[in-house]
PDB file of N, CA and C in Angstrom:
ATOM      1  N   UNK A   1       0.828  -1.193   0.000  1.00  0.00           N
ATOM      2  CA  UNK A   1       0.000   0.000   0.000  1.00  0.00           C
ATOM      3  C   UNK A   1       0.874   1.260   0.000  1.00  0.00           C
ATOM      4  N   UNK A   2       2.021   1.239   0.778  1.00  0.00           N
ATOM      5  CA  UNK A   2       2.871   2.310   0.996  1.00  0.00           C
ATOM      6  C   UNK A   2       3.362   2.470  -0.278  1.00  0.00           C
ATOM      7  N   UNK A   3       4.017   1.594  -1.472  1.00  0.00           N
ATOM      8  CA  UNK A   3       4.579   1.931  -2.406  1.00  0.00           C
ATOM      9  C   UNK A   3       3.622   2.220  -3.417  1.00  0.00           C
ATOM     10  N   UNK A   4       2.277   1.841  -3.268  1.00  0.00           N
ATOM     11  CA  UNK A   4       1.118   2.059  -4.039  1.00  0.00           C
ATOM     12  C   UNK A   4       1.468   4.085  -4.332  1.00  0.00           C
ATOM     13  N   UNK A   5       1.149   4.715  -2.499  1.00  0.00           N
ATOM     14  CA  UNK A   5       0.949   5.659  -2.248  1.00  0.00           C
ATOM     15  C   UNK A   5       2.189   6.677  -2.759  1.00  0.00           C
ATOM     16  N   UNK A   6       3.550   6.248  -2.406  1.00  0.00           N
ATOM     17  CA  UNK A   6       4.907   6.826  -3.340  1.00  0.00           C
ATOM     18  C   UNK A   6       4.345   6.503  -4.966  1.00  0.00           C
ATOM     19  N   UNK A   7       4.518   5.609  -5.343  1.00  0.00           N
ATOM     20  CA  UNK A   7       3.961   5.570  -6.755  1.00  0.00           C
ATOM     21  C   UNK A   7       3.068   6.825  -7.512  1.00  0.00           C
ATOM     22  N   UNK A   8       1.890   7.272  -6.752  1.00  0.00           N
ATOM     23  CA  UNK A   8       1.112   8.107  -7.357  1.00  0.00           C
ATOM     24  C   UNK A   8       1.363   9.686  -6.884  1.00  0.00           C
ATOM     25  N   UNK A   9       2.490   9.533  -6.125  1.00  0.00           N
ATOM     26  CA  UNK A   9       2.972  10.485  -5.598  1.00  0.00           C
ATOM     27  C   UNK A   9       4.259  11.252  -6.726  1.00  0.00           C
ATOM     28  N   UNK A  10       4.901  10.178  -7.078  1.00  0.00           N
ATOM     29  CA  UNK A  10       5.849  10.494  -7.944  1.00  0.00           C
ATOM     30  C   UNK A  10       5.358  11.016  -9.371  1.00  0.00           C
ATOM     31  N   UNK A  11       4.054  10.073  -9.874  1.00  0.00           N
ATOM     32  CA  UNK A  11       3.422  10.551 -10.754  1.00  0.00           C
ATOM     33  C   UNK A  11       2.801  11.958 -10.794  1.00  0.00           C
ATOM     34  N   UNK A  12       2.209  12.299  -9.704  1.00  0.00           N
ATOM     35  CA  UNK A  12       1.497  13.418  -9.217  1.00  0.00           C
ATOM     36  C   UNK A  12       2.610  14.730  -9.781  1.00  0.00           C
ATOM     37  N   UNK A  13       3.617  14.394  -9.448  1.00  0.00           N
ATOM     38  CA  UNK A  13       5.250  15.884  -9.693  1.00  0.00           C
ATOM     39  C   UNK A  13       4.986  16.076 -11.031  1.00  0.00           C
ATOM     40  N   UNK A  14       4.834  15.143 -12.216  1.00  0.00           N
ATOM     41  CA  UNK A  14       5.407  16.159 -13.666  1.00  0.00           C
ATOM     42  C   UNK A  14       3.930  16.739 -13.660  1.00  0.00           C
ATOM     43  N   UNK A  15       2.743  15.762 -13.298  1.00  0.00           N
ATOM     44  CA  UNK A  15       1.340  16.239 -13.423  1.00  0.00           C
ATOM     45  C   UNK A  15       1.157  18.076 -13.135  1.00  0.00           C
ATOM     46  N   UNK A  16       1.924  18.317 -11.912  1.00  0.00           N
ATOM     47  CA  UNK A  16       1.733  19.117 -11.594  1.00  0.00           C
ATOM     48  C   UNK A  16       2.498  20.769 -11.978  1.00  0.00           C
ATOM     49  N   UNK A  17       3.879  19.912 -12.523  1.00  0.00           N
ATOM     50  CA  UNK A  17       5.003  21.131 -13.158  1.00  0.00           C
ATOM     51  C   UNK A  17       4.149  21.554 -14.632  1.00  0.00           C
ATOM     52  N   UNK A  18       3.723  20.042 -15.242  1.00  0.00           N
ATOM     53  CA  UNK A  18       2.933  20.730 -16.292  1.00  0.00           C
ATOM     54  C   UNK A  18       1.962  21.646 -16.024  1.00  0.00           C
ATOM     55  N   UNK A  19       1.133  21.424 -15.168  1.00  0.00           N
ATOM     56  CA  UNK A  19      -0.106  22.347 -15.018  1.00  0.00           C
ATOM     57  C   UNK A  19       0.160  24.094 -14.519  1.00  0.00           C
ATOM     58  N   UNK A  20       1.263  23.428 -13.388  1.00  0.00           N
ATOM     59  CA  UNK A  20       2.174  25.373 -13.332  1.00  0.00           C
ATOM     60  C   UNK A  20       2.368  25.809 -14.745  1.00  0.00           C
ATOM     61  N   UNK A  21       3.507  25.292 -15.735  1.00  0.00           N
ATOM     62  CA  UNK A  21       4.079  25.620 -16.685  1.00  0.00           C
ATOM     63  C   UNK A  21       2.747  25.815 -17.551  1.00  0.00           C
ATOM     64  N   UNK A  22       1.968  25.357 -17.550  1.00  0.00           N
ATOM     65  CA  UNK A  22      -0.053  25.946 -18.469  1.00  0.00           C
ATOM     66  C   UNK A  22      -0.046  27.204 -17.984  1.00  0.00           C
ATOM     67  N   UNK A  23      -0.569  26.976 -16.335  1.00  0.00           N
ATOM     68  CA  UNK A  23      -0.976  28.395 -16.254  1.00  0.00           C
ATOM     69  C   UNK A  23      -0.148  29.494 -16.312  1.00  0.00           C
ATOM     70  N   UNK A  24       1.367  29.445 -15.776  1.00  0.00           N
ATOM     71  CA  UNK A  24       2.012  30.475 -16.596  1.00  0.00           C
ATOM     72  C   UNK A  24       1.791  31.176 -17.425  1.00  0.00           C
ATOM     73  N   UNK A  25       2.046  30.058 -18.345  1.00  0.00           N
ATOM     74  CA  UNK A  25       2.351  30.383 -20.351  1.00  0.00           C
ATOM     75  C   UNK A  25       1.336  31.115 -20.047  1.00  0.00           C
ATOM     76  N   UNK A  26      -0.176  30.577 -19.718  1.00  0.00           N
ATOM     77  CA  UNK A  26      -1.404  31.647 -19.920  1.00  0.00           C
ATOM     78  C   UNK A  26      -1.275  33.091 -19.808  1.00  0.00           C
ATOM     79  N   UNK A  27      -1.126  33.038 -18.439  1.00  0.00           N
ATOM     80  CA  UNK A  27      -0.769  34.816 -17.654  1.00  0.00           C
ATOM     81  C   UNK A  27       0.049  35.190 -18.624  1.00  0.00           C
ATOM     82  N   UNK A  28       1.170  34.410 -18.731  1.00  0.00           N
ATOM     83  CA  UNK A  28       2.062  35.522 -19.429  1.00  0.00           C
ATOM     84  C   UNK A  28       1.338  35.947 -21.299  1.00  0.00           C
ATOM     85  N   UNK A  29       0.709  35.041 -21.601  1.00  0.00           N
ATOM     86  CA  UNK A  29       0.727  35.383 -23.347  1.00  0.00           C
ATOM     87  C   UNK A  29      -1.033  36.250 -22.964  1.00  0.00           C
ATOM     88  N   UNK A  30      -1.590  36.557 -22.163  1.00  0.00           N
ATOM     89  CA  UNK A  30      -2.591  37.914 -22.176  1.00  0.00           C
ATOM     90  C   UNK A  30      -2.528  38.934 -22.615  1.00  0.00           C
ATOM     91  N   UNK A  31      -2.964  39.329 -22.964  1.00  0.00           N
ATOM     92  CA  UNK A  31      -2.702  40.190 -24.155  1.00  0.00           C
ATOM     93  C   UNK A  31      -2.800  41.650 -22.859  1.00  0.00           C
ATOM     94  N   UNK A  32      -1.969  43.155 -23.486  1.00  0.00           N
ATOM     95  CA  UNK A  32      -2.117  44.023 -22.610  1.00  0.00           C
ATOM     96  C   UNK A  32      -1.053  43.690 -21.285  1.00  0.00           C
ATOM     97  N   UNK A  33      -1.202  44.856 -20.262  1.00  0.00           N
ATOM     98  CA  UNK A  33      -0.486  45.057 -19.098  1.00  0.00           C
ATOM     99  C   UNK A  33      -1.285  45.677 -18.408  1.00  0.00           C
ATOM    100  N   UNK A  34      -1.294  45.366 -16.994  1.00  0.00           N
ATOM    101  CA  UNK A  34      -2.210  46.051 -15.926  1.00  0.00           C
ATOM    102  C   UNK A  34      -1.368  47.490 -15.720  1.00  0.00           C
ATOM    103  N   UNK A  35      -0.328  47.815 -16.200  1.00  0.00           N
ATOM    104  CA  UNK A  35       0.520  48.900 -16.063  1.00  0.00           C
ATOM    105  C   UNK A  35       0.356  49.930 -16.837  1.00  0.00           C
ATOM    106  N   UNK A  36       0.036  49.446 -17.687  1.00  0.00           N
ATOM    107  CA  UNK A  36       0.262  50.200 -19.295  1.00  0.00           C
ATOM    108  C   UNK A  36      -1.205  51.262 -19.317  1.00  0.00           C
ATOM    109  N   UNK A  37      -2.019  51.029 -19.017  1.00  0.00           N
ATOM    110  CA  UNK A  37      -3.336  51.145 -18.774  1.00  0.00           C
ATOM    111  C   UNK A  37      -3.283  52.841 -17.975  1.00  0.00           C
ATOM    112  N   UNK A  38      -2.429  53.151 -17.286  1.00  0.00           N
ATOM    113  CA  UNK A  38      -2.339  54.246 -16.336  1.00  0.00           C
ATOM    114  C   UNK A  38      -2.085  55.015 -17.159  1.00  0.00           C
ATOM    115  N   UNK A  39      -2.951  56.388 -17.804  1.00  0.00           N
ATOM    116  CA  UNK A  39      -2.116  56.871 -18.416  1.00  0.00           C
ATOM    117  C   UNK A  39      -1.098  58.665 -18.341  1.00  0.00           C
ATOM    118  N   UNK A  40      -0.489  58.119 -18.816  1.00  0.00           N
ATOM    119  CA  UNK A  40       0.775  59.741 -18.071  1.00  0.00           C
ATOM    120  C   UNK A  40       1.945  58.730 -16.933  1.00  0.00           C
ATOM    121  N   UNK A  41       1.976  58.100 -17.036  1.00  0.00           N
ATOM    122  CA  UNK A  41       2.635  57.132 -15.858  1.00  0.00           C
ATOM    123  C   UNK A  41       3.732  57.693 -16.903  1.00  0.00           C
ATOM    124  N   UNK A  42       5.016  58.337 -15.769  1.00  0.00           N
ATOM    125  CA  UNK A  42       6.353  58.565 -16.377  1.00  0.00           C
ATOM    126  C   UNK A  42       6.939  56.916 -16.481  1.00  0.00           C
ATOM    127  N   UNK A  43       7.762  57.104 -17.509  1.00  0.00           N
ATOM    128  CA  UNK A  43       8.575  55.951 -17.564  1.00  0.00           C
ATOM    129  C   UNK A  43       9.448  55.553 -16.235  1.00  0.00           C
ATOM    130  N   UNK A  44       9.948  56.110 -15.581  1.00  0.00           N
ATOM    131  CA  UNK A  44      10.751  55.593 -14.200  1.00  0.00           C
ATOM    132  C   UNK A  44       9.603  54.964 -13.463  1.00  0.00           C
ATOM    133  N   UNK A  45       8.359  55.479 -13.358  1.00  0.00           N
ATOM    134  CA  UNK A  45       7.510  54.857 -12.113  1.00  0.00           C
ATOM    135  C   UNK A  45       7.094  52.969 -12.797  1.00  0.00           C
ATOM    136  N   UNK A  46       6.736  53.611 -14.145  1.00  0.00           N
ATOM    137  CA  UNK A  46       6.852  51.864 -14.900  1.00  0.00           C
ATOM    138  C   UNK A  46       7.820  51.018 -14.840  1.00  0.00           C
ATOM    139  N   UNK A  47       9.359  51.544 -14.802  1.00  0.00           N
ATOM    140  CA  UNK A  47       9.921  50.807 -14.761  1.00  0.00           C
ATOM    141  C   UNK A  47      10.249  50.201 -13.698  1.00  0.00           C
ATOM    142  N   UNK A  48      10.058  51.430 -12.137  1.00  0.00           N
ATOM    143  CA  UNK A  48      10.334  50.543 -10.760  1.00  0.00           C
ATOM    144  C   UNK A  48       8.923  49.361 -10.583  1.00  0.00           C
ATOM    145  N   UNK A  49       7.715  49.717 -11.096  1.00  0.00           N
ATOM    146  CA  UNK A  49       6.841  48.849 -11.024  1.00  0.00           C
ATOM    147  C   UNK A  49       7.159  47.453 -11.619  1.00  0.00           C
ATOM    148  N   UNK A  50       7.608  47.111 -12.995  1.00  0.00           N
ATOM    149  CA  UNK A  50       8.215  46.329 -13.532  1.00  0.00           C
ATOM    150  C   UNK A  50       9.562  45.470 -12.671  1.00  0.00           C
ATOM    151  N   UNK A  51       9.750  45.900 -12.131  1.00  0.00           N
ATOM    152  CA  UNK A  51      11.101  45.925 -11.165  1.00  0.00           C
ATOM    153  C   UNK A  51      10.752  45.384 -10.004  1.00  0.00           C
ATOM    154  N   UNK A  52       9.569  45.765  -9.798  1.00  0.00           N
ATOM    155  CA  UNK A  52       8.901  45.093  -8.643  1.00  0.00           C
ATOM    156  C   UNK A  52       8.368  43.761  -8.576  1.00  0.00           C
ATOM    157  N   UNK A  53       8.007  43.498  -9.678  1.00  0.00           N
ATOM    158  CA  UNK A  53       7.050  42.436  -9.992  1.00  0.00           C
ATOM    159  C   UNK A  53       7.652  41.308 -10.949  1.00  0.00           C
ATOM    160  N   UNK A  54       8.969  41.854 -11.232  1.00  0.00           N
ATOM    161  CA  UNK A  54       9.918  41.102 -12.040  1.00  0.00           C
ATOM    162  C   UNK A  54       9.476  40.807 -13.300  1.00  0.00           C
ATOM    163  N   UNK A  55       9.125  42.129 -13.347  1.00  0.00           N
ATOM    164  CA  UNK A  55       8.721  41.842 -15.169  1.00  0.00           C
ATOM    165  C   UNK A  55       9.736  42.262 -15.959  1.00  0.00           C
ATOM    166  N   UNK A  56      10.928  42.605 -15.827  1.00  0.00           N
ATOM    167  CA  UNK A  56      11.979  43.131 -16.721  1.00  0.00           C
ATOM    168  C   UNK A  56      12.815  41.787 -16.537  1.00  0.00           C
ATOM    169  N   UNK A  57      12.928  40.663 -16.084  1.00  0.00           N
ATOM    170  CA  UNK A  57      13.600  39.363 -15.779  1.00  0.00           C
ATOM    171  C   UNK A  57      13.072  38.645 -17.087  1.00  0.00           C
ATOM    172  N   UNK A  58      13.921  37.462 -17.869  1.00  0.00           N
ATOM    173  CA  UNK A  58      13.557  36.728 -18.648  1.00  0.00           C
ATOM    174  C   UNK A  58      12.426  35.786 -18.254  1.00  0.00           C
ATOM    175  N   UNK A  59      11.484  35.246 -19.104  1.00  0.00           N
ATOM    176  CA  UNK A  59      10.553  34.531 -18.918  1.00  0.00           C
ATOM    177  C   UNK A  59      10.964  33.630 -18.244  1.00  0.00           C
ATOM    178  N   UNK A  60      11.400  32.445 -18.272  1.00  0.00           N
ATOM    179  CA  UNK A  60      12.101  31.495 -17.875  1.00  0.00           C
ATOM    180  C   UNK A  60      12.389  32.068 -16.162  1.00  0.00           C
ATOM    181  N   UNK A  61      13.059  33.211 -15.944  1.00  0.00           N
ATOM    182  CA  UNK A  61      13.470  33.487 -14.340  1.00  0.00           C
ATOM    183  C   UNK A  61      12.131  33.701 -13.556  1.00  0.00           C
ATOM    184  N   UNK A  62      10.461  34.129 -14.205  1.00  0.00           N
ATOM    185  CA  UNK A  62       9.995  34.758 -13.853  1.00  0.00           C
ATOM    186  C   UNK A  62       9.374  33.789 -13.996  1.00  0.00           C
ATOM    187  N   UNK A  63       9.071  32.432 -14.006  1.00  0.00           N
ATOM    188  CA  UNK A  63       8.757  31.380 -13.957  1.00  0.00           C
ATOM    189  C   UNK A  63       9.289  30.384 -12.653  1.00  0.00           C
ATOM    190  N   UNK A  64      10.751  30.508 -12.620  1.00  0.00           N
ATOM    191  CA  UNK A  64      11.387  29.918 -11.587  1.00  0.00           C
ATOM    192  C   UNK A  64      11.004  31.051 -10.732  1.00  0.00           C
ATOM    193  N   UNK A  65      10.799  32.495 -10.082  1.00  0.00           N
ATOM    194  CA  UNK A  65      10.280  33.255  -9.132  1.00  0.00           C
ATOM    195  C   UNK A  65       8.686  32.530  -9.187  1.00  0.00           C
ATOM    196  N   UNK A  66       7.928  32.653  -9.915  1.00  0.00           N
ATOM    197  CA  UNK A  66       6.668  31.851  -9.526  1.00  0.00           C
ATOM    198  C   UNK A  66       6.450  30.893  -9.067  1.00  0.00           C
ATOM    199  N   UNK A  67       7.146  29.754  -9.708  1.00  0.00           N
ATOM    200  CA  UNK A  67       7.232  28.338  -8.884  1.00  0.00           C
ATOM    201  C   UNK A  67       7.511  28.461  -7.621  1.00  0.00           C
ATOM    202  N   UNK A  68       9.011  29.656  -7.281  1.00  0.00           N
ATOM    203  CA  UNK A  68       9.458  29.321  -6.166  1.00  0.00           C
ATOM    204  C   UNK A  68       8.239  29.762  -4.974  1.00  0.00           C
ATOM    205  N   UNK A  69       7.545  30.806  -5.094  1.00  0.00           N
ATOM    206  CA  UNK A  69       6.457  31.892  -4.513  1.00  0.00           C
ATOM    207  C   UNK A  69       5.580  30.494  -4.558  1.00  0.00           C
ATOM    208  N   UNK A  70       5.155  29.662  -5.516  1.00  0.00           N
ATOM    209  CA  UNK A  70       3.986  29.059  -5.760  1.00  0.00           C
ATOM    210  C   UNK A  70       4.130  28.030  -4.038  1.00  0.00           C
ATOM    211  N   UNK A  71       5.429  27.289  -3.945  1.00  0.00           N
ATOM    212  CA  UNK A  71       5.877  26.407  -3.425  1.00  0.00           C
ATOM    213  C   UNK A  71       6.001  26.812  -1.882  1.00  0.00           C
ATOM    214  N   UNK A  72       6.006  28.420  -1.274  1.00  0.00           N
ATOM    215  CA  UNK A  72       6.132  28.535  -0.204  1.00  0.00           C
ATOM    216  C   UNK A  72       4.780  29.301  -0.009  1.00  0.00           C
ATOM    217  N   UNK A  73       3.545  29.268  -1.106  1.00  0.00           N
ATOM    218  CA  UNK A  73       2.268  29.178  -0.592  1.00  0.00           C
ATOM    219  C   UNK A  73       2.216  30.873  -0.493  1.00  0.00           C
ATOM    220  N   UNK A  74       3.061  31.383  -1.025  1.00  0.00           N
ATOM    221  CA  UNK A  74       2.645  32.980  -1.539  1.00  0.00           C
ATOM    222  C   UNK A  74       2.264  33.212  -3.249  1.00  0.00           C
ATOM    223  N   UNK A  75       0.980  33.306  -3.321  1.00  0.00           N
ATOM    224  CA  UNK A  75       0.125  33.464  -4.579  1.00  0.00           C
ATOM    225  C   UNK A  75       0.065  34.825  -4.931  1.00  0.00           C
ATOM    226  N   UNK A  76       0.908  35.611  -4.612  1.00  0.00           N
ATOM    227  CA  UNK A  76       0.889  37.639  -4.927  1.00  0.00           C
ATOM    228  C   UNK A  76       0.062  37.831  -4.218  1.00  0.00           C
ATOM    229  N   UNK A  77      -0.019  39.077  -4.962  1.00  0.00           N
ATOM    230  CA  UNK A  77      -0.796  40.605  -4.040  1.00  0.00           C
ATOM    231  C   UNK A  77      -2.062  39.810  -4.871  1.00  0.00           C
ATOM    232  N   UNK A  78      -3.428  40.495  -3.687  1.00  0.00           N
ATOM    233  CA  UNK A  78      -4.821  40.009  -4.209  1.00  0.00           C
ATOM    234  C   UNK A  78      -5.028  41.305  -5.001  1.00  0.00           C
ATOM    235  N   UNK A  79      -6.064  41.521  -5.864  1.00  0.00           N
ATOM    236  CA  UNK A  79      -6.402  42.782  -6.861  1.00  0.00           C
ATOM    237  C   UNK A  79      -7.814  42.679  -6.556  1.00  0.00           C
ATOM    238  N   UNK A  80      -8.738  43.807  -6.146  1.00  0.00           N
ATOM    239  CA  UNK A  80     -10.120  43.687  -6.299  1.00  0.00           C
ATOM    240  C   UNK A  80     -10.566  44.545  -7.123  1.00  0.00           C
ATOM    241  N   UNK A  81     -11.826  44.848  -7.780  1.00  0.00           N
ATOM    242  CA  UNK A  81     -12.576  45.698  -8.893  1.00  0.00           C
ATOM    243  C   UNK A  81     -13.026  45.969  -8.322  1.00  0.00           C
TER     244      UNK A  81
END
């Protein structure tokens, strides 16, 4: 039973890198920026915002920052309308 339970456990890991690496790709290929939207925003305040949120980092790093955030159960800042 125990190796039953490792078994579907091990399976469970790529199940799950794939499904991060989905929703990623998603967020990231949305079309637009929640930034961009402000308008008159000088370029320095965009760019420390960007800076903040690690959007000036290659895809790939800003992926490994998500995973890592995903993994210690910090999901970002909440946004309400």
């Amino acid at each position: 039973m125990l190796n039953f339970i490792f078994r579907r456990f091990l399976q469970a890991i790529p199940t799950l890198l794939v499904l991060t690496i989905l929703t990623f790709a998603l967020m990231y290929m949305a079309p637009g920026s929640p930034f961009l939207t402000e308008k008159g925003m000088p370029d320095e305040v965009l760019a420390n915002i960007n800076a903040k949120y690690h959007l000036d980092l290659p895809v790939w790093e800003q992926y490994l920052i998500y995973l890592g955030n995903l993994l210690q159960g910090d999901l970002g800042p909440s946004f309400r309308s």
